[in-house]
Structures are given as C-alpha cells and as structure tokens.
Protein backbone atom coordinates (compact mmCIF):
# COMPACT_ATOMS: atom_id res chain seq x y z
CA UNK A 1 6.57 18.11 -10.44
CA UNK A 2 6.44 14.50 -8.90
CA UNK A 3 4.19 13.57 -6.41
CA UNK A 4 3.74 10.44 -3.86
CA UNK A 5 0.76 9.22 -4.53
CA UNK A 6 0.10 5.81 -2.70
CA UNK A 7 2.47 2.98 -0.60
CA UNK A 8 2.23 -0.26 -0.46
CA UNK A 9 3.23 -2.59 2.44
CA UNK A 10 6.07 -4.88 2.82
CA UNK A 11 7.40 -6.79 5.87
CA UNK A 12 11.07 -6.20 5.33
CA UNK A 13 12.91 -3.80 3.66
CA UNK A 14 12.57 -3.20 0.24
CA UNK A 15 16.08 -3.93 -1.20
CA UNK A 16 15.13 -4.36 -4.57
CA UNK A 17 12.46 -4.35 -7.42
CA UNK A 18 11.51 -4.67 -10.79
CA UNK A 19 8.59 -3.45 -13.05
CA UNK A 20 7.36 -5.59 -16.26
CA UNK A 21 6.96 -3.44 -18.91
CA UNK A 22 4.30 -4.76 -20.75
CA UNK A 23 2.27 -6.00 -18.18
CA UNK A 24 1.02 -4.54 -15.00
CA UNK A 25 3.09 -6.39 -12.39
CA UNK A 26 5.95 -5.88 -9.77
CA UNK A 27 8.85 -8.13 -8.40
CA UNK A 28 10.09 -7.27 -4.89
CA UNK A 29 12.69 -8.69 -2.63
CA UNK A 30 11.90 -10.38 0.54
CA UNK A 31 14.45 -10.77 3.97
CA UNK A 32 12.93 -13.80 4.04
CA UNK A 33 14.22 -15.59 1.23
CA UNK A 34 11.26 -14.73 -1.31
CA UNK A 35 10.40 -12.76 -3.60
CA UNK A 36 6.55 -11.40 -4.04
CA UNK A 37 4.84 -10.43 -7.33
CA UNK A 38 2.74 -7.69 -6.90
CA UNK A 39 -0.25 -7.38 -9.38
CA UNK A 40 -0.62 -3.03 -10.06
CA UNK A 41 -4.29 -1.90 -9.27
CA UNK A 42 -3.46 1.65 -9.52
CA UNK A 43 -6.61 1.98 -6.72
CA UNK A 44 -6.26 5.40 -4.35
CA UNK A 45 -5.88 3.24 -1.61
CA UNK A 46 -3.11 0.88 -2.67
CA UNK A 47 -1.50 0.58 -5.88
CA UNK A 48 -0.94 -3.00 -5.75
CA UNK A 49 -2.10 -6.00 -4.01
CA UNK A 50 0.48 -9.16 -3.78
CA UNK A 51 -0.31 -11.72 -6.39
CA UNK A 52 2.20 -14.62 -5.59
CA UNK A 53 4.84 -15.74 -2.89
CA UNK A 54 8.04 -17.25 -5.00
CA UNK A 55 9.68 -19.85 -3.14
CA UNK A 56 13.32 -21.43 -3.48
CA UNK A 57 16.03 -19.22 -2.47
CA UNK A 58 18.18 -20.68 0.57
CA UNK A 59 19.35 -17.28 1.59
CA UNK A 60 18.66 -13.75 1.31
CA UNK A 61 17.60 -12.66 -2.23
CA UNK A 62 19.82 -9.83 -3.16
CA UNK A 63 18.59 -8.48 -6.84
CA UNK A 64 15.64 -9.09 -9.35
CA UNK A 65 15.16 -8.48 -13.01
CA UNK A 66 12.06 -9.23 -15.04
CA UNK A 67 12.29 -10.01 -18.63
CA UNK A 68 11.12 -7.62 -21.43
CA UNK A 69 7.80 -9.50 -21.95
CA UNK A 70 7.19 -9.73 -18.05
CA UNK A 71 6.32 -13.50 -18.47
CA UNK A 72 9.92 -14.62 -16.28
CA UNK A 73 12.06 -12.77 -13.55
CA UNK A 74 15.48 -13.60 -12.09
CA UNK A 75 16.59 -13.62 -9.45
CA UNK A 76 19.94 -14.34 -6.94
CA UNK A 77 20.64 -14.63 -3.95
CA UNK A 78 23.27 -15.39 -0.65
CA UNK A 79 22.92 -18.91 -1.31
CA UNK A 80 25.38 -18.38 -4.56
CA UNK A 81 22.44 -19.30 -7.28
CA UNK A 82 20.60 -17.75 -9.93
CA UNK A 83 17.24 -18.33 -10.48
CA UNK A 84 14.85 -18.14 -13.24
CA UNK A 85 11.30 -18.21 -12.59
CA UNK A 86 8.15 -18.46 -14.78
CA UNK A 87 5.82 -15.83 -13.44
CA UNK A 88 2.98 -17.25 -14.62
CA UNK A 89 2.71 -20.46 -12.56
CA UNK A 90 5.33 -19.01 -10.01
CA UNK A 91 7.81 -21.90 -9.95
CA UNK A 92 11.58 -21.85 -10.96
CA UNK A 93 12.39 -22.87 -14.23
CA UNK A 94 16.30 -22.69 -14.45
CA UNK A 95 18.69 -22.77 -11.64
CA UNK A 96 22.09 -21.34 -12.28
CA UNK A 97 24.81 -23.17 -9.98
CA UNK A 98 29.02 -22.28 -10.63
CA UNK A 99 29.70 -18.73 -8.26
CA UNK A 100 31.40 -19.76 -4.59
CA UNK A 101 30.14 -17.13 -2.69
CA UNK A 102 26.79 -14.72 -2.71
CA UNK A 103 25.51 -13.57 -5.76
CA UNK A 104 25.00 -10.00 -5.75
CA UNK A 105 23.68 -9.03 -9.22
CA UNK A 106 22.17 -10.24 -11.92
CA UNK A 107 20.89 -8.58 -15.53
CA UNK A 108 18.73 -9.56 -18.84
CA UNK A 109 20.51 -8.95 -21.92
CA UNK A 110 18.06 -6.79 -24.36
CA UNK A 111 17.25 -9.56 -26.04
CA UNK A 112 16.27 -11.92 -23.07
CA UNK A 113 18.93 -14.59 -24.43
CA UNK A 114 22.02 -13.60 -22.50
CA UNK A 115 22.47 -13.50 -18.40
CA UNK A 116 25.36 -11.65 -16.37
CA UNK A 117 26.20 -12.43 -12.94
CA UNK A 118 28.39 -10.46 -10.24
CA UNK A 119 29.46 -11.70 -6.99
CA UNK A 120 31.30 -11.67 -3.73
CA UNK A 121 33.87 -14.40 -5.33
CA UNK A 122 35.16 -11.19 -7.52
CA UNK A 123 33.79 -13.10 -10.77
CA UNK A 124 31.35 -12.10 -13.34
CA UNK A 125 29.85 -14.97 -15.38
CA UNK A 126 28.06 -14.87 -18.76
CA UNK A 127 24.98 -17.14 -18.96
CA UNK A 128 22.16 -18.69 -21.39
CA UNK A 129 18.94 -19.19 -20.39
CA UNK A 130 19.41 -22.63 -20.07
CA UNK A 131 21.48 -22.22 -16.91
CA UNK A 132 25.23 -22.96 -18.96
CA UNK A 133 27.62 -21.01 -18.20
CA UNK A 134 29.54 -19.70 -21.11
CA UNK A 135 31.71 -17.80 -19.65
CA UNK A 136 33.60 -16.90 -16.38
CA UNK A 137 35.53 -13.71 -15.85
CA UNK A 138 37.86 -14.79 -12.83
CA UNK A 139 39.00 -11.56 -10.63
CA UNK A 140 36.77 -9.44 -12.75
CA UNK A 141 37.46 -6.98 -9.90
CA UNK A 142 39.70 -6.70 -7.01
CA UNK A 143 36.47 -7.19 -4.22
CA UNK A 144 33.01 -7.81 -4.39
CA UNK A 145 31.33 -7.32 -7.38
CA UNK A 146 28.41 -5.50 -6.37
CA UNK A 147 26.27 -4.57 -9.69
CA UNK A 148 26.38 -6.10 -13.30
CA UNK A 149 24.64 -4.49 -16.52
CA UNK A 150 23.93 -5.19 -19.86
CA UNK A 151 24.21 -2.21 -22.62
CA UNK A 152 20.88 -2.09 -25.09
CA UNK A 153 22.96 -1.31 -27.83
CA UNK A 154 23.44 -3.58 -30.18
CA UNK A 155 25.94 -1.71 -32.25
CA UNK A 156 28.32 -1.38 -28.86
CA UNK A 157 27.48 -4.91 -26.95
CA UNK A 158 29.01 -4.36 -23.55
CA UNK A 159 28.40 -5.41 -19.83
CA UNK A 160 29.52 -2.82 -17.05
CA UNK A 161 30.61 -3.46 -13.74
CA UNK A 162 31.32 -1.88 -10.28
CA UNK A 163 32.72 -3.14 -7.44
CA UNK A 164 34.04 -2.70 -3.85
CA UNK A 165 37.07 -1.92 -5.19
CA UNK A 166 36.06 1.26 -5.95
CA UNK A 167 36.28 0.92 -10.02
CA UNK A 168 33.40 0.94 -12.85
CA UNK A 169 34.53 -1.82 -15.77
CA UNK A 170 33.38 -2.59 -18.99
CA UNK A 171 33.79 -5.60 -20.72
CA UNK A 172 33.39 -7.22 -24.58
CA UNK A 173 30.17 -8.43 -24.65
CA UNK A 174 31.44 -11.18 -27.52
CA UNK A 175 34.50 -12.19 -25.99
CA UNK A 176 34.52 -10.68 -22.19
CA UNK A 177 37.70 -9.14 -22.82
CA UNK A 178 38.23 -6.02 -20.63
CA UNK A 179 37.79 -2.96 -23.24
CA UNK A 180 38.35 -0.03 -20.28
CA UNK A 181 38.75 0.19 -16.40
CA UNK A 182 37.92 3.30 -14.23
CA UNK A 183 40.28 2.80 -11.44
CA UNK A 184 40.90 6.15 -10.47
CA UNK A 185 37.61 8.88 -9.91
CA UNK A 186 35.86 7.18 -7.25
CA UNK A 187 36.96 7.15 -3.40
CA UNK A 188 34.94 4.78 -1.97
CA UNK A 189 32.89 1.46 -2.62
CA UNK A 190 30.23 1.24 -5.54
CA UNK A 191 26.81 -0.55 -4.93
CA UNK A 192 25.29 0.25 -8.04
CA UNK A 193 25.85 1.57 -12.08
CA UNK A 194 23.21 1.76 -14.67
CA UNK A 195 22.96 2.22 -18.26
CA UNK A 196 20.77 4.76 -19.96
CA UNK A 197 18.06 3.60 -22.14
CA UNK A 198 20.05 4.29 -25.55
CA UNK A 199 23.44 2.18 -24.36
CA UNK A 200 25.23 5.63 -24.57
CA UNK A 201 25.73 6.45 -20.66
CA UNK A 202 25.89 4.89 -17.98
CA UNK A 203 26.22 6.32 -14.03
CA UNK A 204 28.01 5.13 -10.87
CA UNK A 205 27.26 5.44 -7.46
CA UNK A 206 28.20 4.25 -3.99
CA UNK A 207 30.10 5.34 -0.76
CA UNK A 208 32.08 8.69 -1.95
CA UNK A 209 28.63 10.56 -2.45
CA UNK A 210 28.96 11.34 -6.06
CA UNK A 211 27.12 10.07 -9.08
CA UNK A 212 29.59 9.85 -12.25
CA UNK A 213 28.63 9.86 -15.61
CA UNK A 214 30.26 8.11 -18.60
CA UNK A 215 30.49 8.24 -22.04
CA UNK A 216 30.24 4.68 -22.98
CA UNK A 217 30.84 4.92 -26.78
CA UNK A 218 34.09 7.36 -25.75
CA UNK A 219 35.09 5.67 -22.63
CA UNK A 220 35.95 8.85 -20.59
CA UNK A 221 34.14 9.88 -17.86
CA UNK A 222 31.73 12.64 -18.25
CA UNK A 223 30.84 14.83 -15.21
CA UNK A 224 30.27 14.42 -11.25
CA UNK A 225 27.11 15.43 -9.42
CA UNK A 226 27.96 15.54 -5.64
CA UNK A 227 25.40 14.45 -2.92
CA UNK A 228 25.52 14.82 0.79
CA UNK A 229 25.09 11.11 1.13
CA UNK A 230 25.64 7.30 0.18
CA UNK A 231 24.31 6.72 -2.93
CA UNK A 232 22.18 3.66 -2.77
CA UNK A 233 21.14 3.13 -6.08
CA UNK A 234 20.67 4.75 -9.85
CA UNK A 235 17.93 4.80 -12.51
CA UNK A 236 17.84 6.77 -15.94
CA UNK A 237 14.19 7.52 -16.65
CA UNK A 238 13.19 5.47 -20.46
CA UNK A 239 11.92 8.85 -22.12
CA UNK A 240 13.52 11.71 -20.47
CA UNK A 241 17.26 13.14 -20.27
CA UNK A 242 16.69 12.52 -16.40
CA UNK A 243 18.92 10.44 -13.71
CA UNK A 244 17.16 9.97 -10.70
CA UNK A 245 19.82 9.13 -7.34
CA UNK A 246 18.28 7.13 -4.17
CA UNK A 247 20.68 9.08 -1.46
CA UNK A 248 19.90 8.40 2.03
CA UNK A 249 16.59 9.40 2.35
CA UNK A 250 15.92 11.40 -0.92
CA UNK A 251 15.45 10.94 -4.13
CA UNK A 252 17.23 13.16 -6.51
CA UNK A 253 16.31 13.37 -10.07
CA UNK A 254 18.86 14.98 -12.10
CA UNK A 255 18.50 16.90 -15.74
CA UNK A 256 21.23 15.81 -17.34
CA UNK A 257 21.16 18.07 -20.56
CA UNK A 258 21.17 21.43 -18.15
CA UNK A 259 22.86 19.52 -15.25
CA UNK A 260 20.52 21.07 -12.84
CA UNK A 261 18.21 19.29 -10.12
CA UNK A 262 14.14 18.92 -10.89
CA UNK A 263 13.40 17.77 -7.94
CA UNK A 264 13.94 16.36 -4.42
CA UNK A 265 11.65 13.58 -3.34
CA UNK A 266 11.72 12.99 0.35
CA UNK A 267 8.84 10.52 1.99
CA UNK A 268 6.59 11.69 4.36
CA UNK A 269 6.02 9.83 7.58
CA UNK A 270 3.68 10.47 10.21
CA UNK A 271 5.29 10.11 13.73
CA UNK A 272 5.55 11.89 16.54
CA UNK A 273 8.85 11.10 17.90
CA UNK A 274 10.65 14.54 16.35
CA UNK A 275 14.36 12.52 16.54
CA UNK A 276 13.42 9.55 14.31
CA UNK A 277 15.00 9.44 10.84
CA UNK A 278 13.80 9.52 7.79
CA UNK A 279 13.73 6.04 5.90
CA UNK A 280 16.52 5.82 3.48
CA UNK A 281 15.57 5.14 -0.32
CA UNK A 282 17.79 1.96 -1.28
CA UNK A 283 15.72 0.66 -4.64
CA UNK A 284 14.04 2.44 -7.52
CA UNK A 285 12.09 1.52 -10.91
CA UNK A 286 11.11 3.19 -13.44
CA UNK A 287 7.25 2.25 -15.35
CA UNK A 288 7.57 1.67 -19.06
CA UNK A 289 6.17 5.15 -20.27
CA UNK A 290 8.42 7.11 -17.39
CA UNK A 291 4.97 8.14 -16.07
CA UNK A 292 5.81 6.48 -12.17
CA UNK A 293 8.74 5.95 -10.14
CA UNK A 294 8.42 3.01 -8.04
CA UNK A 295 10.91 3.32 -4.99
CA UNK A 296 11.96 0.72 -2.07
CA UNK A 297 12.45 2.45 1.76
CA UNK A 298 13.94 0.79 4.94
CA UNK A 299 10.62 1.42 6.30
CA UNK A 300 9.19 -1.37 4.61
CA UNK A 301 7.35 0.76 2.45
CA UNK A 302 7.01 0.60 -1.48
CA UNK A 303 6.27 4.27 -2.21
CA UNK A 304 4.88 4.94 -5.95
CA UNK A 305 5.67 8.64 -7.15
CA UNK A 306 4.30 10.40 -10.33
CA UNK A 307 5.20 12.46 -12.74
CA UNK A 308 3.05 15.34 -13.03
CA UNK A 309 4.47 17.50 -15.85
CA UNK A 310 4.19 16.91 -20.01
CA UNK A 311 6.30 14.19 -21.35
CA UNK A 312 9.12 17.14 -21.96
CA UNK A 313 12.73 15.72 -22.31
C-alpha cells in the first residue's frame, strides 16, 4: 500500500519538518541551531538535495511551519524566539521576542495572518506577522506546553493545545478565552495534537500510548486507538479519512471511518549487529495531494514513503 522509496541524509536527528505546498521544497530541523531547506528532485537516488543553510537561532530549533504559499517558514527555538524567515533570500524577516523560557511550538493560522506560540513558561501567545504580540494566555496549562494548532475552519476559529500536564485545550480564537479542557482521558504527557484538514477533528498523542480523537465542533472526545509505544507525533492525511501515528519505530496509519489499521511502516536498515534498534519515527509530513509521506528518524535519516493505491478515501 505505501512504500519507502528513497532517504535523504541529515547530520542530526530529524526532529521536525515541513512541506510547502505549492512549491517543491522542504524545511528540516537541525541540532545545530539551523534549519535546512531542501529543494525536492524526486531523482531515484535522492529525493532532495539541500538548497539553503538558515542561520539565527541561539539554541536548538524545536518546530517549523511553512506558510501556505511556501515563500516564508517559522520557526522557534530553546533560545525563547520565534522566527520568521523569507525563504527566498534565506534571511529572517521578523523576530518574535516576549516567552521566558524555550519555545516549543509554533503554527500558521489558515490565512497566514495569525501566529500561536507554546512554551516551557506554560503560556501560549497569539501573534501578527509583524512580531506584536496580541495576546498572552498566562498558565495556559499546568507544565510545558508542548504543541500549539490552529483550526482551518473559519466558521469554528479555535487554537488547540497539549501539554505536559497531560490535558488537550482549546481556546477562542477571537478572544483566547478557554471554550473546553480535557483534563481527564490521558495518563501521561502529550508531545503532539493535530487538526484534520476540515477543522472538525483533531488527535492527541504522547506518553500513555494512545492516540485520542475529538470532536471539535461537539467537544467530546471521540474514540482511543491504543499503541504499544510513545507516540511521537500525529498527521491527518489532506484527502483521505486517514491518521497516520509516528510510534517508536513505526508508522501507523489509521482508517478512521472503519477504525481499522492500513498499514504499518517500519524502516529498513541494513546492519549486521542483530541487537541494534530500530530508529524511532519522531516527525512526519504530509505532500499537498496526500501522494508522499515525508517522515524524520533518529537515524538521521529523512525517509520519503508513497502511496501506492487510488486516491480512495
């Protein structure tokens, strides 16, 4: 059904990426304080080549979004800033100074206009693009905040949150006003939630192993699917009923209509040491037309899967 069909090369873990969706290019997190844009050949031999080193970050770079017209990406980092960076020449354009500790998530409104921002400091701040912050949620959750999100739906405009304190939020998009907290189905810390592409669902993941779905426009949680491991990150696909779960190693992608599993991606690695482990999956992206997975390994790998079924739902 999906198939690995290329890696590219990375010096340090891949912790995070984003794919432009209207051009062919890739944003990836560096260890070393940069982030690389990655041009997509599609060639059998590699599928991308790095374009351009982007330089500014005084500490770790912890996520990356690119805009909807892949001309800017932002960025944030350990050094408690957001940045915004023009792709195009590859220098920053904005830099977003007001959290007190690391910055641990950042997300594009569907619009491009707005910016949320979670962080270790327990806050979530609502930005423009001109770096002003308009507004500050203070103890938005009880420990870090480890992943902010915007909802594409216009007719419900919300932001979701998870944090360390084991609880998904969501929030008033107009007036940041808390509308519902889940403080009671998960058992363990959260590193990531997502929204699906229509601003109806959105999914939860972290420590306790399960993914949890939610009924944003009902705000009641839908289901559980249980995994045998930490769930490192989430990603709806844009054109099919499918939720695909980084979990340790694998890569779980989920039917969410009949609840049942379509596949199990796990990377293939040539070694001949038969106790080594199996790099874990801790970033995915979807391509525009839900045709490739792009997915981030511990092994310093960026492994590029596709799908090789019709566009069914």
């Amino acid at each position: 059904m999906v198939s690995c069909s290329t890696t590219a090369a990375s010096k340090e873990p891949v912790k995070k990426g984003q794919i432009a969706k209207r051009i062919p290019a890739f944003v990836k997190l560096e260890a070393d304080k940069t982030l690389i844009l990655w041009e997509l050949t599609k060639d059998e031999t590699s599928y991308g080549i790095p374009k351009r080193r982007l330089k500014g970050h005084g500490h770790f770079v912890t996520d990356v979004v690119m805009s909807s017209d892949g001309q800017y990406a932002l960025s944030c980092s350990w050094d408690k800033t957001l940045r915004l960076w023009d792709l195009i020449v590859g220098r920053t354009t904005r830099r977003f100074e007001d959290h007190h500790k690391d910055v641990l998530s950042v997300a594009f409104s569907s619009d491009n206009r707005q910016i949320v921002s979670g962080s270790r400091d327990k806050s979530i701040k609502l930005w423009n693009t001109l770096a002003q912050c308009k507004y500050t949620i203070e103890q938005a959750h009880n420990d870090w905040v480890s992943c902010v999100r915007f909802s594409p739906n216009n007719s419900n405009p919300i932001i979701v949150s998870c944090g360390w304190d084991y609880e998904v939020k969501v929030w008033n998009l107009t007036n940041c006003k808390l509308k519902k907290a889940h403080d009671e189905d998960h058992k363990g810390y959260l590193n990531t939630v997502t929204v699906s592409p229509d601003g109806s669902l959105c999914a939860s993941g972290g420590k306790d192993c399960q993914a949890m779905l939610w009924d944003l426009n009902e705000s009641k949680r839908l289901y559980t699917l249980d995994h045998q491991d930490i769930i490192n990150d989430l990603c709806f696909s844009p054109n099919r009923y499918w939720l695909c779960v980084a979990t340790g190693a694998a890569i779980r992608i989920w039917d969410l209509e009949g609840k049942s599993l379509v596949d199990e991606l796990r990377p293939e690695v040539m070694t001949t040491n038969a106790k080594a482990e199996l790099p874990q999956c801790i970033s995915m992206a979807w391509s525009a037309d839900g045709q490739t997975l792009f997915a981030g390994y511990t092994d310093n790998l960026i492994r590029v899967w596709q799908v090789s079924i019709g566009t069914t739902r």
